[in-house]
Protein backbone atom coordinates (compact mmCIF):
# COMPACT_ATOMS: atom_id res chain seq x y z
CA UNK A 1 113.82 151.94 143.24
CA UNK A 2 110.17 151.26 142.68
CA UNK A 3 110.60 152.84 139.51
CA UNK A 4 112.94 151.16 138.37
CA UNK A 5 111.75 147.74 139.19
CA UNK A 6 108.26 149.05 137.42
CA UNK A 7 110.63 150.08 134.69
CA UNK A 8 112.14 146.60 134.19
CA UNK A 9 109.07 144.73 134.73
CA UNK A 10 107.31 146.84 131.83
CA UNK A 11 110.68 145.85 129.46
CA UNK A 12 109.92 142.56 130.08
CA UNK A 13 106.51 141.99 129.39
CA UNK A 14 106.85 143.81 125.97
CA UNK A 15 110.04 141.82 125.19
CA UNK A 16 107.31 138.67 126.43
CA UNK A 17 105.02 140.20 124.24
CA UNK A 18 107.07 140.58 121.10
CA UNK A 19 108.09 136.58 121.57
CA UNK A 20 104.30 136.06 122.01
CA UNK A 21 103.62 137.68 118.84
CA UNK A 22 106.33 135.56 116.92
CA UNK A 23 105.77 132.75 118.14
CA UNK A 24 101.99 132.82 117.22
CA UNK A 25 103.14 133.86 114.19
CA UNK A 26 105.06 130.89 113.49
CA UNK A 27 102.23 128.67 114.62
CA UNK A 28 99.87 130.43 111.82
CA UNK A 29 102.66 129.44 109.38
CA UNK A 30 103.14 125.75 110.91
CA UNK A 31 99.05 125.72 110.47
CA UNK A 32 98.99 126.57 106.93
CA UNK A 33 101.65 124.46 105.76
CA UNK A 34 100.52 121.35 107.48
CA UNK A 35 97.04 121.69 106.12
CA UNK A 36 98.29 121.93 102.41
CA UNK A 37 100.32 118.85 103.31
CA UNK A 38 97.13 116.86 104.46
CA UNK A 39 95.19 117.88 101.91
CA UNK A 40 97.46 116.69 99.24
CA UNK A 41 97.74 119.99 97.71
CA UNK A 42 101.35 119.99 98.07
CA UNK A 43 103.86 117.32 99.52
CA UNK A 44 107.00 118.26 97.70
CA UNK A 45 110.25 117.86 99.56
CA UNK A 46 110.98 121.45 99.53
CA UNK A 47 107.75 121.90 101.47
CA UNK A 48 108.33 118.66 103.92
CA UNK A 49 111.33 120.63 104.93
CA UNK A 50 110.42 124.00 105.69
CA UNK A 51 107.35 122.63 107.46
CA UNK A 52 109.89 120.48 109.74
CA UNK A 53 112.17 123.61 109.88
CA UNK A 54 109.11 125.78 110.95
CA UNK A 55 108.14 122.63 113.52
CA UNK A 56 111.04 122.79 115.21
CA UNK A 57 111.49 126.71 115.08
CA UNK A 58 108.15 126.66 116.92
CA UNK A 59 109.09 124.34 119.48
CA UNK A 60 112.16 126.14 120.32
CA UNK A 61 109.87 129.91 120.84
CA UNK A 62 107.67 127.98 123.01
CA UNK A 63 110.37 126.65 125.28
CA UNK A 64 111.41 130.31 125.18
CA UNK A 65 108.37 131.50 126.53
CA UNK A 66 108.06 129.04 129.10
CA UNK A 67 111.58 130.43 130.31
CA UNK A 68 110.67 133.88 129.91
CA UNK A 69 107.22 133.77 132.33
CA UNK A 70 109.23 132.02 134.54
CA UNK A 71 110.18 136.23 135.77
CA UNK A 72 106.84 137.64 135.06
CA UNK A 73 104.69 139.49 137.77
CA UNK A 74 102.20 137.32 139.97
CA UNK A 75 99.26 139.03 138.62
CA UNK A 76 100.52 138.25 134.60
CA UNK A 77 101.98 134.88 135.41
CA UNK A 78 98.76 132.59 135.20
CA UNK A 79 97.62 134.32 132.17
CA UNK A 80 100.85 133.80 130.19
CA UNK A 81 101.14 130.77 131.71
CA UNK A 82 97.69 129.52 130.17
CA UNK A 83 98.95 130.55 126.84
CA UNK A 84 102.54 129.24 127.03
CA UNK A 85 100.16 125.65 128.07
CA UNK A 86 97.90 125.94 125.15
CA UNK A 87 101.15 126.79 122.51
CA UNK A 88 103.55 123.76 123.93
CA UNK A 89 100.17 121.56 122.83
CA UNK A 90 100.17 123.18 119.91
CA UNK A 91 103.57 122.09 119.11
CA UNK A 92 103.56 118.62 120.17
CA UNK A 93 100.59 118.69 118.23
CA UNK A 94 102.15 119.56 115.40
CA UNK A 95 104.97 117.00 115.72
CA UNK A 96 102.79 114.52 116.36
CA UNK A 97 101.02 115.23 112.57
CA UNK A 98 103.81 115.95 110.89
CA UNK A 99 105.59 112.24 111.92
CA UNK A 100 102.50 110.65 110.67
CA UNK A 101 102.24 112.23 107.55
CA UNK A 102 105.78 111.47 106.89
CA UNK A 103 105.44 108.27 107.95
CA UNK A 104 102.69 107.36 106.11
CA UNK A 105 104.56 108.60 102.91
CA UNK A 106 107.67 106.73 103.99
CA UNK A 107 105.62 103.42 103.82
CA UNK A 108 103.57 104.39 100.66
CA UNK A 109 107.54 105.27 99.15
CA UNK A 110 108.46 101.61 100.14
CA UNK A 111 105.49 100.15 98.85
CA UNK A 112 105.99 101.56 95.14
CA UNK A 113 109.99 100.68 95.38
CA UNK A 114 108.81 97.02 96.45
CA UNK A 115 105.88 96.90 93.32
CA UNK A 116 108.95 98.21 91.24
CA UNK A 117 111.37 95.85 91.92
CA UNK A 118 108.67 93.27 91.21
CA UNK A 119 107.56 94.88 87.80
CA UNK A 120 111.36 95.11 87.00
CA UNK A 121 111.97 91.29 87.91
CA UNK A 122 109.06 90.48 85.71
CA UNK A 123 109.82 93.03 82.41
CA UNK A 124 113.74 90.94 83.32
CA UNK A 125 112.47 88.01 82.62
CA UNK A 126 110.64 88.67 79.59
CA UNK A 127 113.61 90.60 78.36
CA UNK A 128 115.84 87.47 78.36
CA UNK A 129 113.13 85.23 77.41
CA UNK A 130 112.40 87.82 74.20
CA UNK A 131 116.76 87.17 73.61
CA UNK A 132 116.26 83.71 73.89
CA UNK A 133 113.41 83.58 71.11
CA UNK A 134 115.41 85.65 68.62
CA UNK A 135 118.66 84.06 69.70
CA UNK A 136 116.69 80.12 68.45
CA UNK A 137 115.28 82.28 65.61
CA UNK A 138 118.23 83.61 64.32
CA UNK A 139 120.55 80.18 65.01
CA UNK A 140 117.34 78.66 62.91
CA UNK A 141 118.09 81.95 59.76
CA UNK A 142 121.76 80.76 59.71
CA UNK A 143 120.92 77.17 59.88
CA UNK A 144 118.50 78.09 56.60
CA UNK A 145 121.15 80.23 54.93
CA UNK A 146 123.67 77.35 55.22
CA UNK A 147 121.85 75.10 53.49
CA UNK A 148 120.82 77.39 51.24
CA UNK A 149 124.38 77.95 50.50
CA UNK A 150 125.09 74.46 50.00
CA UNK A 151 122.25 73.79 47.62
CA UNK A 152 123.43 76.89 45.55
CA UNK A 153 127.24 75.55 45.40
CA UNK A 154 126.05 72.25 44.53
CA UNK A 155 124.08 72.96 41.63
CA UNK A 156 127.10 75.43 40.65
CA UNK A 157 129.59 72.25 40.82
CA UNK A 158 126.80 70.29 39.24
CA UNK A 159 127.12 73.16 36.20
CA UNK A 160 130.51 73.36 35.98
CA UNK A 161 131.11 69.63 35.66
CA UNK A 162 128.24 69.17 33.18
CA UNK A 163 130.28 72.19 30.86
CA UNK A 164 133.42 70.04 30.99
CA UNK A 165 131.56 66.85 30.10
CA UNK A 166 130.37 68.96 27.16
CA UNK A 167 134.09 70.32 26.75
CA UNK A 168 135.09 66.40 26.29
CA UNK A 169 132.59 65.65 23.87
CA UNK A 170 133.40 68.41 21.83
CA UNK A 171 137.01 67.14 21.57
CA UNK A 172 136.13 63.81 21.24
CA UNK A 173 133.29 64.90 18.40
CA UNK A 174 136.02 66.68 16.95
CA UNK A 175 138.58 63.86 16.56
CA UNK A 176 135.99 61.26 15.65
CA UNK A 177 135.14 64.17 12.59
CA UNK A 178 138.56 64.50 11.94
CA UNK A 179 139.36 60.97 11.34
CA UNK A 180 136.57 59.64 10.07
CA UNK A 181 136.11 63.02 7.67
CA UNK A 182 132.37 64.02 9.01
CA UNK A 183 130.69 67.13 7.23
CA UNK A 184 131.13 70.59 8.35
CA UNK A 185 128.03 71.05 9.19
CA UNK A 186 127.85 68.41 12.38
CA UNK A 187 130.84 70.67 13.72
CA UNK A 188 128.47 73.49 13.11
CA UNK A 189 125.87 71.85 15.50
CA UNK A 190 128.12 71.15 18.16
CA UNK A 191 129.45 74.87 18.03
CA UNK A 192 125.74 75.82 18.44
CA UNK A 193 125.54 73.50 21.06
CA UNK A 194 128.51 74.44 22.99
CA UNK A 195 127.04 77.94 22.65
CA UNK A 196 123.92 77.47 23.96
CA UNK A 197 124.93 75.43 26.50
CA UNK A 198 127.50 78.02 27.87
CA UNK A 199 124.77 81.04 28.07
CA UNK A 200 122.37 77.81 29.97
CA UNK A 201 125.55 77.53 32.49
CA UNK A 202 126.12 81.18 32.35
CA UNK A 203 121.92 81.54 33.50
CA UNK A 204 122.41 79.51 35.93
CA UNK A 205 124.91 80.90 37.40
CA UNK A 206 122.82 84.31 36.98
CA UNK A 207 120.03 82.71 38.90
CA UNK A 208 121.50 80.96 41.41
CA UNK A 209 123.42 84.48 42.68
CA UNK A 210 119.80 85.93 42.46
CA UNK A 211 118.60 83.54 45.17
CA UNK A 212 121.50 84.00 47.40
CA UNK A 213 120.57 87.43 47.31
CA UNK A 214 116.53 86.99 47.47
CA UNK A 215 117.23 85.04 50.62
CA UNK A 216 119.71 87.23 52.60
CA UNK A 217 117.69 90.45 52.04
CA UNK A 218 114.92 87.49 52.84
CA UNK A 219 116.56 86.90 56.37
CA UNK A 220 118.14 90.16 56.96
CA UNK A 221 114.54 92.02 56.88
């Protein structure tokens, strides 16, 4: 009987022992992960996890222990119990760190979203204000163009009626030489004049299409 009971009580220190050893183990890991976290040297999610996953995991081992040296000799008891005390500060230590840091990045995350939005609202407004400048400029480029337009088929009409004015005179030049028996040679004149006045309607015409286009490329640019 004593044997056995020596037998059991040597099982269970080692299996205490082996928890121990993880547990401190874990702690090491918790330790190194939440300085590189402090520090800045890394605060990625991935690493805001596994140190929470590793917090937790850590809490849980020393809760095990706590259980464990519940069934532990008299003469072990007060030394495992010391350590089991020192560990469960350890982890609400831990917690206590890692809810800060997260916190604190929580509130810094909120802070840029607010200076965001309030950098957006702004770079809004001086979007629609920018639409509203080109919208007057280009209702101003199609007020131009219009008149532009205008002018040209004005002086076009202009043209065109001044070549049938000539077209009258001609006739009427030609009936006054036909009844009162002019020489050739006026006829000849008017011909030339005819002539020269077509090509100055035909330049004009010529012209006038060049400044249509001078302007819209004008505009369009």
């Amino acid at each position: 009987m004593a044997s056995s009971a020596s037998s059991s009580a040597t099982s269970g220190t080692s299996g205490l022992s082996e928890l121990y050893r993880k547990t401190t183990s874990t702690k090491q890991e918790v330790d190194r992960l939440l300085e590189a976290f402090e520090t800045g040297q890394d605060r990625s999610i991935a690493l805001q996890q596994r140190l929470g996953a590793l917090t937790n995991e850590f809490s849980r081992l020393v809760q095990q222990l706590e259980e464990k040296i519940k069934y532990v000799d008299k003469a072990q008891k007060d030394v495992w119990q010391r350590r089991t005390t020192k560990l469960s500060d350890d982890a609400q230590h831990f917690r206590i760190c890692l809810e800060k840091q997260l916190g604190h990045i929580y509130r810094s995350q909120i802070e840029e979203q607010q200076r965001r939005k309030l950098f957006e609202g702004k770079e809004q407004r001086e979007r629609i204000s920018g639409y509203l400048r080109e919208r007057e400029a280009l209702k101003e480029s199609h007020s131009l163009m219009d008149a532009i337009t205008e002018q040209g088929r004005q002086i076009v009409d202009n043209i065109m009626g001044q070549n049938k004015n000539l077209k009258g005179v001609r006739r009427k030049m030609l009936d006054v030489t036909n009844t009162s028996g002019l020489v050739q040679s006026l006829l000849g004149v008017i011909d030339r004049r005819h002539a020269v006045d077509r090509w100055l309607v035909l330049a004009g015409m010529v012209v006038t299409l060049f400044i249509f286009y001078g302007a819209w490329k004008l505009f369009r640019g």
